[in-house]
Protein backbone atom coordinates (compact mmCIF):
# COMPACT_ATOMS: atom_id res chain seq x y z
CA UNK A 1 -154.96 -34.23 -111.75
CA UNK A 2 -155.59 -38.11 -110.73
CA UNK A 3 -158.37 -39.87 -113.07
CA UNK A 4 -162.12 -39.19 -111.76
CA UNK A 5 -162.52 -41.24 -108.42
CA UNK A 6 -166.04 -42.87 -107.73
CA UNK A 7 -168.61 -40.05 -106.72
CA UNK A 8 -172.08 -40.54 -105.20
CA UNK A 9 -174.69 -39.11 -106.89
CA UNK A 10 -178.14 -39.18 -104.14
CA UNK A 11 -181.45 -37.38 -105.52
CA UNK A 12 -178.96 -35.25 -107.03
CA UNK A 13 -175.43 -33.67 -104.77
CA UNK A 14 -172.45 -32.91 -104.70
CA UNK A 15 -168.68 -31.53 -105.56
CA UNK A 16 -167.00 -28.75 -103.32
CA UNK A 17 -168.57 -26.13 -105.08
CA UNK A 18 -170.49 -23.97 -102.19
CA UNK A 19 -168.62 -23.16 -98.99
CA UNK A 20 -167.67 -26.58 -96.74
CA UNK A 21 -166.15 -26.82 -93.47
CA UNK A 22 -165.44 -30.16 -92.64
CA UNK A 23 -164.24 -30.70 -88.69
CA UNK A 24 -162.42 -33.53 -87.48
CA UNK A 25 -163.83 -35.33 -84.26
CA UNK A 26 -160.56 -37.46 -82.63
CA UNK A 27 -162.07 -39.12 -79.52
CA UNK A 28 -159.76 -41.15 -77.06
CA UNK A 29 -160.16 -42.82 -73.91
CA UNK A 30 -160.72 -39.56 -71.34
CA UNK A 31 -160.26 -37.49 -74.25
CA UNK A 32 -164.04 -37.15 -74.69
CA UNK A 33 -164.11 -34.56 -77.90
CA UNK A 34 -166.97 -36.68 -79.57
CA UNK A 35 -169.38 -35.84 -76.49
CA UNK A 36 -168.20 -32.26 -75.87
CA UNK A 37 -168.80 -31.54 -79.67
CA UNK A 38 -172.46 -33.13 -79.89
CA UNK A 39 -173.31 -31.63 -76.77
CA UNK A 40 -172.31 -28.00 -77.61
CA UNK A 41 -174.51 -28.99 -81.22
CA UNK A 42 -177.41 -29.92 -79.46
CA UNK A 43 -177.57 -26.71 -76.90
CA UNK A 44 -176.52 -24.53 -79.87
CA UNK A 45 -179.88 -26.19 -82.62
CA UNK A 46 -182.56 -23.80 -83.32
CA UNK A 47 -185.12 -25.72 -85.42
CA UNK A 48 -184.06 -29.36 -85.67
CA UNK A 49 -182.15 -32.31 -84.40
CA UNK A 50 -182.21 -35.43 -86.50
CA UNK A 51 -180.42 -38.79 -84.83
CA UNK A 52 -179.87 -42.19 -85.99
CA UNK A 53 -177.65 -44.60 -83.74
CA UNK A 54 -176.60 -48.25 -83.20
CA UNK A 55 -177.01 -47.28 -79.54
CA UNK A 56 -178.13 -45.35 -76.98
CA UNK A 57 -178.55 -46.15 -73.50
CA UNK A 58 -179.37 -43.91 -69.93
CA UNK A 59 -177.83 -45.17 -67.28
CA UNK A 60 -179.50 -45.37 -63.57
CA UNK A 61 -176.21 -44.44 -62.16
CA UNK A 62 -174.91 -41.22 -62.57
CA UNK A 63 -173.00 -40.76 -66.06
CA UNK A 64 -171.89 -38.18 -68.36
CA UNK A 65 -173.47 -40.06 -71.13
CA UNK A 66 -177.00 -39.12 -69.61
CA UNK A 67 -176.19 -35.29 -70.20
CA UNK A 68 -176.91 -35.96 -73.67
CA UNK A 69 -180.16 -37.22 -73.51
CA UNK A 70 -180.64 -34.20 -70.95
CA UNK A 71 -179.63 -31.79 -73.54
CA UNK A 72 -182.31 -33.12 -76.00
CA UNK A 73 -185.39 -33.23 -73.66
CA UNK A 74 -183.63 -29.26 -72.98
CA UNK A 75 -183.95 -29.30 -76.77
CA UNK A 76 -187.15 -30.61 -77.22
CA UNK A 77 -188.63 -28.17 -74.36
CA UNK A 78 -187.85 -24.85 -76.54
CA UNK A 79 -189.02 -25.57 -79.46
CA UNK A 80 -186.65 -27.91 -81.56
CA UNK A 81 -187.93 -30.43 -83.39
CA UNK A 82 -185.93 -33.96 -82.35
CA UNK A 83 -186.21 -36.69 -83.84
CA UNK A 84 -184.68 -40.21 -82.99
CA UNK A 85 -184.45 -43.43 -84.54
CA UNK A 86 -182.75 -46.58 -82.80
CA UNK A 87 -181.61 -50.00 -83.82
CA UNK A 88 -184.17 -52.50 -82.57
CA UNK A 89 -182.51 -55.78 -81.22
CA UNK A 90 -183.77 -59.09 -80.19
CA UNK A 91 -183.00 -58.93 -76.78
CA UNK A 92 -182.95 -55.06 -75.84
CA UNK A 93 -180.00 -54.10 -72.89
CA UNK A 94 -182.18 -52.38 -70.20
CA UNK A 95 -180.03 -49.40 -70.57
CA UNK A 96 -181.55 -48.81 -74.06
CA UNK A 97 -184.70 -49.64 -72.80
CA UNK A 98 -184.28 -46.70 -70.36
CA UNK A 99 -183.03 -44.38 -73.08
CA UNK A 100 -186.26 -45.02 -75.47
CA UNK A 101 -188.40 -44.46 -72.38
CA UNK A 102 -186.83 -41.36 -71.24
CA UNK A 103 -186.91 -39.69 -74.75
CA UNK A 104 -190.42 -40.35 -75.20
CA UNK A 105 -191.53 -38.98 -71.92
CA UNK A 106 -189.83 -35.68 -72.70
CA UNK A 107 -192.07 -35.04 -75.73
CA UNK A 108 -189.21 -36.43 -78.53
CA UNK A 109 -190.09 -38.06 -80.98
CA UNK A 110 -188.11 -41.98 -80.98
CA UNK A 111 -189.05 -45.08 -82.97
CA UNK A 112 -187.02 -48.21 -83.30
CA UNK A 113 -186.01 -49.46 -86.84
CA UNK A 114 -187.14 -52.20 -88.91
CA UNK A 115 -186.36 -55.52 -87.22
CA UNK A 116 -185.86 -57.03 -90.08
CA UNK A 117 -182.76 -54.79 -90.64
CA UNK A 118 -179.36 -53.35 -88.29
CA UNK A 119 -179.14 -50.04 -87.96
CA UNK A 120 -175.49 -49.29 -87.52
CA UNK A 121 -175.19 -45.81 -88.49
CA UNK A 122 -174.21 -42.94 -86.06
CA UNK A 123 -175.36 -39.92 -87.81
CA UNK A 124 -176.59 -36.50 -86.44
CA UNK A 125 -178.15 -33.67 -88.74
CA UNK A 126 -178.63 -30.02 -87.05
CA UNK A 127 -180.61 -27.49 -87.98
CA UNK A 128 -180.22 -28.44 -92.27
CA UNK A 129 -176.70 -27.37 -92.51
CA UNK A 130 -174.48 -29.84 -90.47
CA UNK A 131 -173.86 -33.53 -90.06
CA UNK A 132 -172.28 -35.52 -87.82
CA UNK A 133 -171.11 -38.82 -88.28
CA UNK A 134 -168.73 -41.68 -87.58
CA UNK A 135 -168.29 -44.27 -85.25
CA UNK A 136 -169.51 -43.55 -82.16
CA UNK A 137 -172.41 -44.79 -80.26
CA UNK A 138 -174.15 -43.16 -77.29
CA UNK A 139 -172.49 -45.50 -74.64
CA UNK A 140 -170.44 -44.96 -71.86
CA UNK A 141 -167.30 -47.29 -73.48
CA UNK A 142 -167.93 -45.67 -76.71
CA UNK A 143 -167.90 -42.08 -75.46
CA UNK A 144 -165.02 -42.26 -72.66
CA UNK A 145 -163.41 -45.54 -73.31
CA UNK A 146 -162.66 -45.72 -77.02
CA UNK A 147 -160.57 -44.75 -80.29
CA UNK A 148 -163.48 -42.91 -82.16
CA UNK A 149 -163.33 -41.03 -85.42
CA UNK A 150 -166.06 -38.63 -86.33
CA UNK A 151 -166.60 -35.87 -89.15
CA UNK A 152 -168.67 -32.39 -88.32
CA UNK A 153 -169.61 -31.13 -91.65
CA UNK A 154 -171.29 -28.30 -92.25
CA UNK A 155 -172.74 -28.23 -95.78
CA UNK A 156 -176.88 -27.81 -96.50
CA UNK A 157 -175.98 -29.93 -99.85
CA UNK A 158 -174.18 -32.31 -97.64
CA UNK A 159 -177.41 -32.20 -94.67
CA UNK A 160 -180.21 -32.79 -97.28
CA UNK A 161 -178.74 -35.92 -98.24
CA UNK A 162 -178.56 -37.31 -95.12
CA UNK A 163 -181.64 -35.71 -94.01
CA UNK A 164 -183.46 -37.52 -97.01
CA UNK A 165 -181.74 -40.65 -96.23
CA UNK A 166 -183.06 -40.25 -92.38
CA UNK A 167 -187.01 -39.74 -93.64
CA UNK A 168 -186.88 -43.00 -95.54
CA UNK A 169 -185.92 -45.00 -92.74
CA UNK A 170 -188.30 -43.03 -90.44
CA UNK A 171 -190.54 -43.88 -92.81
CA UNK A 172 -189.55 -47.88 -93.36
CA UNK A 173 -188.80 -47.31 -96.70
CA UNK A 174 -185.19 -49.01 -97.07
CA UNK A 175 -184.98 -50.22 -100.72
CA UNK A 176 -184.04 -47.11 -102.02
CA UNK A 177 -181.28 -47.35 -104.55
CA UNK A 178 -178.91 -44.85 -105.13
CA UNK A 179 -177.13 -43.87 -108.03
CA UNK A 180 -173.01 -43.88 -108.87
CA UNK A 181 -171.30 -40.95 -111.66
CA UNK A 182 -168.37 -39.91 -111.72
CA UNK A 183 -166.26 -36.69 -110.45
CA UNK A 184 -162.53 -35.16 -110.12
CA UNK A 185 -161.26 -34.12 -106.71
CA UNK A 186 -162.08 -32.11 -105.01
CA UNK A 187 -165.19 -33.56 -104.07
CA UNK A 188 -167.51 -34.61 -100.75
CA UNK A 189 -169.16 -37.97 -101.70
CA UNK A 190 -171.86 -38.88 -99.15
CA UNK A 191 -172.53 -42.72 -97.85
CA UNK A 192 -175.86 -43.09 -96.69
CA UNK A 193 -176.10 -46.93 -96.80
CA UNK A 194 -179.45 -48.73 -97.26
CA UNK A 195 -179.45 -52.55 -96.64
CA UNK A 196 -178.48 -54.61 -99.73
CA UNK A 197 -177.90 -51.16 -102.01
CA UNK A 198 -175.74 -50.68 -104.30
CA UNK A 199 -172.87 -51.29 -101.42
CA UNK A 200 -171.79 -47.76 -101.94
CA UNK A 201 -168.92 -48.27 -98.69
CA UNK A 202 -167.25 -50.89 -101.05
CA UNK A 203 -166.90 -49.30 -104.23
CA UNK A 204 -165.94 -46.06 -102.95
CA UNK A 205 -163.12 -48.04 -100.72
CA UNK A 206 -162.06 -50.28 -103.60
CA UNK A 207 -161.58 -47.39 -106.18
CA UNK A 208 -159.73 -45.21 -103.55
CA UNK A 209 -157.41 -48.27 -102.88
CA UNK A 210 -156.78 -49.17 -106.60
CA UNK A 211 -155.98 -45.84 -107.41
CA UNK A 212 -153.57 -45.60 -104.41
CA UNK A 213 -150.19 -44.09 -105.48
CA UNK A 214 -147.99 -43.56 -102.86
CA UNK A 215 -149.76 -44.75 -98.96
CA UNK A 216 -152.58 -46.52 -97.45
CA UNK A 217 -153.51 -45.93 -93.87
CA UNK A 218 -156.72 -47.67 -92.69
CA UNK A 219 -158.01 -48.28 -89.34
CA UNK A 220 -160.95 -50.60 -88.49
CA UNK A 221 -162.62 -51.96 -85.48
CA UNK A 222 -163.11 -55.44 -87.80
CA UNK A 223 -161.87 -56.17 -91.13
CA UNK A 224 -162.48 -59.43 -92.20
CA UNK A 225 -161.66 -61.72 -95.85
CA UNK A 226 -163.77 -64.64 -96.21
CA UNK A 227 -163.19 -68.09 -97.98
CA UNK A 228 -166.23 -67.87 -100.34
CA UNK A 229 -166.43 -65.79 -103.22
CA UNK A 230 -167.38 -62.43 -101.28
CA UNK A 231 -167.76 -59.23 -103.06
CA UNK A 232 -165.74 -58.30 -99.57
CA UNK A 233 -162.90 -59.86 -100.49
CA UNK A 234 -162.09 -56.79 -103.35
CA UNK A 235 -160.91 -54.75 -100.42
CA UNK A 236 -158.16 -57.15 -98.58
CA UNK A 237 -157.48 -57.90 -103.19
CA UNK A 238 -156.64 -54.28 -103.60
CA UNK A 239 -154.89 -53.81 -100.40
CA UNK A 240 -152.61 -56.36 -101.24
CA UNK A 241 -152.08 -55.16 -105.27
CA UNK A 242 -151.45 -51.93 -103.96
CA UNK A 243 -148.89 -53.10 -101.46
CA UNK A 244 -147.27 -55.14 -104.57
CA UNK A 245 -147.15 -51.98 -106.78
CA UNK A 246 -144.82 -50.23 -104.26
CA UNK A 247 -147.52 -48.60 -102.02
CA UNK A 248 -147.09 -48.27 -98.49
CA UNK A 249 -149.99 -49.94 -96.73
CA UNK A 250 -150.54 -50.04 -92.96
CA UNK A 251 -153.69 -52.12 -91.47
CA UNK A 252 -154.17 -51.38 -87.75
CA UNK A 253 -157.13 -53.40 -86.22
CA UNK A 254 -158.97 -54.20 -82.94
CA UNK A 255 -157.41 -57.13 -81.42
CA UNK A 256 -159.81 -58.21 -79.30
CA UNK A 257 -160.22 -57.29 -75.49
CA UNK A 258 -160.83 -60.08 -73.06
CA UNK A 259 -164.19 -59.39 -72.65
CA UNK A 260 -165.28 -59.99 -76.81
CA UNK A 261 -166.25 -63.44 -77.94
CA UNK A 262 -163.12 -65.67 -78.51
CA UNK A 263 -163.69 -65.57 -82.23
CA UNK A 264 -163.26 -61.56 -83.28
CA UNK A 265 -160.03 -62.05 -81.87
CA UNK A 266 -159.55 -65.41 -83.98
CA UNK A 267 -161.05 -63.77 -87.14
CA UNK A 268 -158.61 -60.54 -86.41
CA UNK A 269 -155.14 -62.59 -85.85
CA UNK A 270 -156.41 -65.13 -89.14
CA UNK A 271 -156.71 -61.99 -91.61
CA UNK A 272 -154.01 -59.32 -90.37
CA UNK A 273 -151.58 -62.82 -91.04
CA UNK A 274 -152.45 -63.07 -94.57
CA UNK A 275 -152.39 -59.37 -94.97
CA UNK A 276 -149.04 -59.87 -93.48
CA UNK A 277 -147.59 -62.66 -95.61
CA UNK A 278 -149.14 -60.30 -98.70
CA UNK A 279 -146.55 -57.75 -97.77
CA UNK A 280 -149.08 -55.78 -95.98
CA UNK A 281 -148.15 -54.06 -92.19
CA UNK A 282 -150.52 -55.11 -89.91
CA UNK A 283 -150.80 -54.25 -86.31
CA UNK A 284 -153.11 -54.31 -83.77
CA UNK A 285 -154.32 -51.62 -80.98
CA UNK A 286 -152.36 -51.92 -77.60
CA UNK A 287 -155.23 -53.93 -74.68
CA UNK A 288 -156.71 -51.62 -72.33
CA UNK A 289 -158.54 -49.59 -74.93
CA UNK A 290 -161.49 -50.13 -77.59
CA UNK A 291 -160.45 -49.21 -81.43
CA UNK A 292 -163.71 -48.59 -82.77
CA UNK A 293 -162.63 -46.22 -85.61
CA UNK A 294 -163.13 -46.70 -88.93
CA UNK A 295 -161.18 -44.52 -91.67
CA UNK A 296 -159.11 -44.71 -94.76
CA UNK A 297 -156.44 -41.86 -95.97
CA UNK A 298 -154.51 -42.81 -99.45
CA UNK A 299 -152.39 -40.44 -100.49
CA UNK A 300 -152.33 -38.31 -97.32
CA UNK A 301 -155.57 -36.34 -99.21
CA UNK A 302 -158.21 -39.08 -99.54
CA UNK A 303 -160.51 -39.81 -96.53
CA UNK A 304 -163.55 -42.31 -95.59
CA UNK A 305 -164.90 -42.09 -92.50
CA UNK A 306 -167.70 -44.14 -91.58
CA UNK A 307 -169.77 -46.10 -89.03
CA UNK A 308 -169.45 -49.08 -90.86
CA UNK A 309 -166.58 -52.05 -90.97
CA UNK A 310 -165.29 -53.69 -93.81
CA UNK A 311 -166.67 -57.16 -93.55
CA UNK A 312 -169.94 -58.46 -95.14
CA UNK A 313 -172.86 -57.89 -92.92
CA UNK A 314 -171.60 -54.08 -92.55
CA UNK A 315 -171.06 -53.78 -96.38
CA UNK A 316 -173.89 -55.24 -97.95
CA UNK A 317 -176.73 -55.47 -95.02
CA UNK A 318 -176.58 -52.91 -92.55
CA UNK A 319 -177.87 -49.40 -92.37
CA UNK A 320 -174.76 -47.31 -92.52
CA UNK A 321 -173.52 -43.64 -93.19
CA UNK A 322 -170.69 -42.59 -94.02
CA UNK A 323 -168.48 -39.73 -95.89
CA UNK A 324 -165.32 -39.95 -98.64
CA UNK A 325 -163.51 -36.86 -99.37
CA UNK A 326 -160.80 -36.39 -102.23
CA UNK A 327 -158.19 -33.62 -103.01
CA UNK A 328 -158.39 -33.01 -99.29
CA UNK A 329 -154.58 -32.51 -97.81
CA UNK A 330 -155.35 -30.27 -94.57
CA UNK A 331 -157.64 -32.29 -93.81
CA UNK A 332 -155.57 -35.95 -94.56
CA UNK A 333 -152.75 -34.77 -92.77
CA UNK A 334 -154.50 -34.52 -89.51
CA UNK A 335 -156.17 -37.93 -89.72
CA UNK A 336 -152.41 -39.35 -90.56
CA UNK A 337 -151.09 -37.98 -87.64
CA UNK A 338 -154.11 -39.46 -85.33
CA UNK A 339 -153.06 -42.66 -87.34
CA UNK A 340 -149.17 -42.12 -86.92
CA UNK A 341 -150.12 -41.58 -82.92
CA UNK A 342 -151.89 -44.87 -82.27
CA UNK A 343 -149.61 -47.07 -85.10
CA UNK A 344 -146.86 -45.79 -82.89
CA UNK A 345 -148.65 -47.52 -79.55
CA UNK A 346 -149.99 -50.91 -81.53
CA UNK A 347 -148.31 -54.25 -81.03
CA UNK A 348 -147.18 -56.49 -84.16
CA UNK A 349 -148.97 -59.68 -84.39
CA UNK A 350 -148.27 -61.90 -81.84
């Protein structure tokens, strides 16, 4: 048995004591299993529907995407209670616009965040006994066009966390500070993320990468190092110690499509190069295609899967959620092979 691994402790939860089925989600472009999921969830809830997201738009054309929103006003019309809470930004896409309006109209209940905060979560709590949650937004790229990784879990421990987590936002309450203990695998740690907590993403990460025996597989829309003294920085540190130590560690990024601003693809190339010179494999996803996944196996049998990116405004700002699970093999081995699938299709640095 490894030493105890970092476990997250919120208004009191959890270890893998009562029954958990935990459910991959492996989205790809066309390969829609994100939206097929969530929309069988939402026609299936009987009492509630709980949803958080970085983004949600209705489109005037006719999309898929819009059968989503459908099947909550559907929802909403038998007797399910839905609730919705968006990010808020300064200049609001007309699409979102549409989305908040629609929602409203059919009797749901939808309020944008705090300004003062991001909301970059994508979490989804049915009926008190399972969560969804991951990287997807409620876009048409994010749905049909991207590398997504999501987690169905059903668990009522597991729900009432993030259902807790959910009414404090609702509410505006986000200085609510969590506490850390300790546990041995196997465990479920939650990662509901409040803005400038007790960065729960990074010391979960940092202690599953330092205790790193054998393999590191992480995938990331962004990962960025920084040339200040950033508490960030601890995660490219231990990548690099653990590559030094004998671990294998594999990095595969976004590498910026044409249409991003000039500098995520700057920012990618400058860090996957040190990584590289570190003794650190680094690729990038192949162009044509959106990696927007976020997840970290060590060991083949210890998993984070998140909404949020490992650079410092998603770390130690944002409004995230997330999920780490250790002593977990089934369910490592299936996100290695995802990860063995699209590190065989990414290009070295350039």
């Amino acid at each position: 048995m490894r030493s105890p691994a970092i476990f997250f402790l919120f208004l009191g939860l959890i270890a893998l004591g009562e029954p958990v089925s935990v459910t991959p989600i492996l989205s790809i472009p066309q390969v829609p299993r994100y939206f097929e999921w969530v929309l069988g969830a939402i026609e299936n809830a009987e009492e509630e529907i709980l949803i958080m997201l970085s983004d949600c738009r209705r489109y005037a054309r006719p999309s898929k995407v819009n059968a989503l929103l459908d099947a909550l006003a559907e929802a909403a019309g038998r007797g399910v209670q839905v609730k919705v809470l968006l990010e808020r930004r300064d200049e609001i896409p007309p699409e979102e616009e549409a989305a908040f309006a629609y929602l409203e109209k059919n009797g749901i209940e939808v309020r944008w965040d705090d300004p003062e905060s991001t909301l970059h979560a994508k979490l989804l709590v049915f009926d008190r006994t399972e969560v969804v949650l991951g990287s997807t937004p409620w876009t048409y790229n994010g749905l049909f066009e991207s590398v997504q990784v999501d987690l169905a879990v059903r668990s009522p421990t597991a729900a009432q966390t993030f259902r807790r987590f959910f009414g404090f936002l609702w509410e505006g309450r986000y200085r609510v500070e969590p506490r850390l203990g300790e546990a041995e695998a196997p465990a479920l740690i939650p990662l509901p993320e409040f803005p400038e907590g007790e960065a729960l993403h990074l010391e979960v990460a940092a202690r599953l990468l330092e205790e790193a025996r054998k393999e590191i597989d992480l995938c990331l829309y962004m990962l960025r190092r920084y040339p200040w003294d950033s508490p960030v920085n601890r995660l490219t540190d231990a990548l690099i110690s653990a590559a030094a130590r004998g671990v294998r560690v594999r990095v595969l990024l976004e590498g910026g499509e044409s249409w991003m601003e000039p500098a995520f693809a700057s920012d990618a190339r400058e860090v996957a190069t040190y990584l590289l010179l570190h003794g650190v494999e680094a690729r990038f996803d192949p162009p044509g295609s959106t990696l927007h996944a976020k997840f970290l196996v060590v060991d083949g049998e210890d998993l984070l899967v998140s909404s949020a990116n490992w650079a410092y405004y998603s770390l130690i700002k944002n409004v995230e959620a997330g999920v780490a699970l250790l002593g977990t093999p089934a369910l490592g081995s299936i996100l290695v092979d995802f990860f063995e699938a699209l590190w065989a299709q990414a290009r070295p640095l350039p």
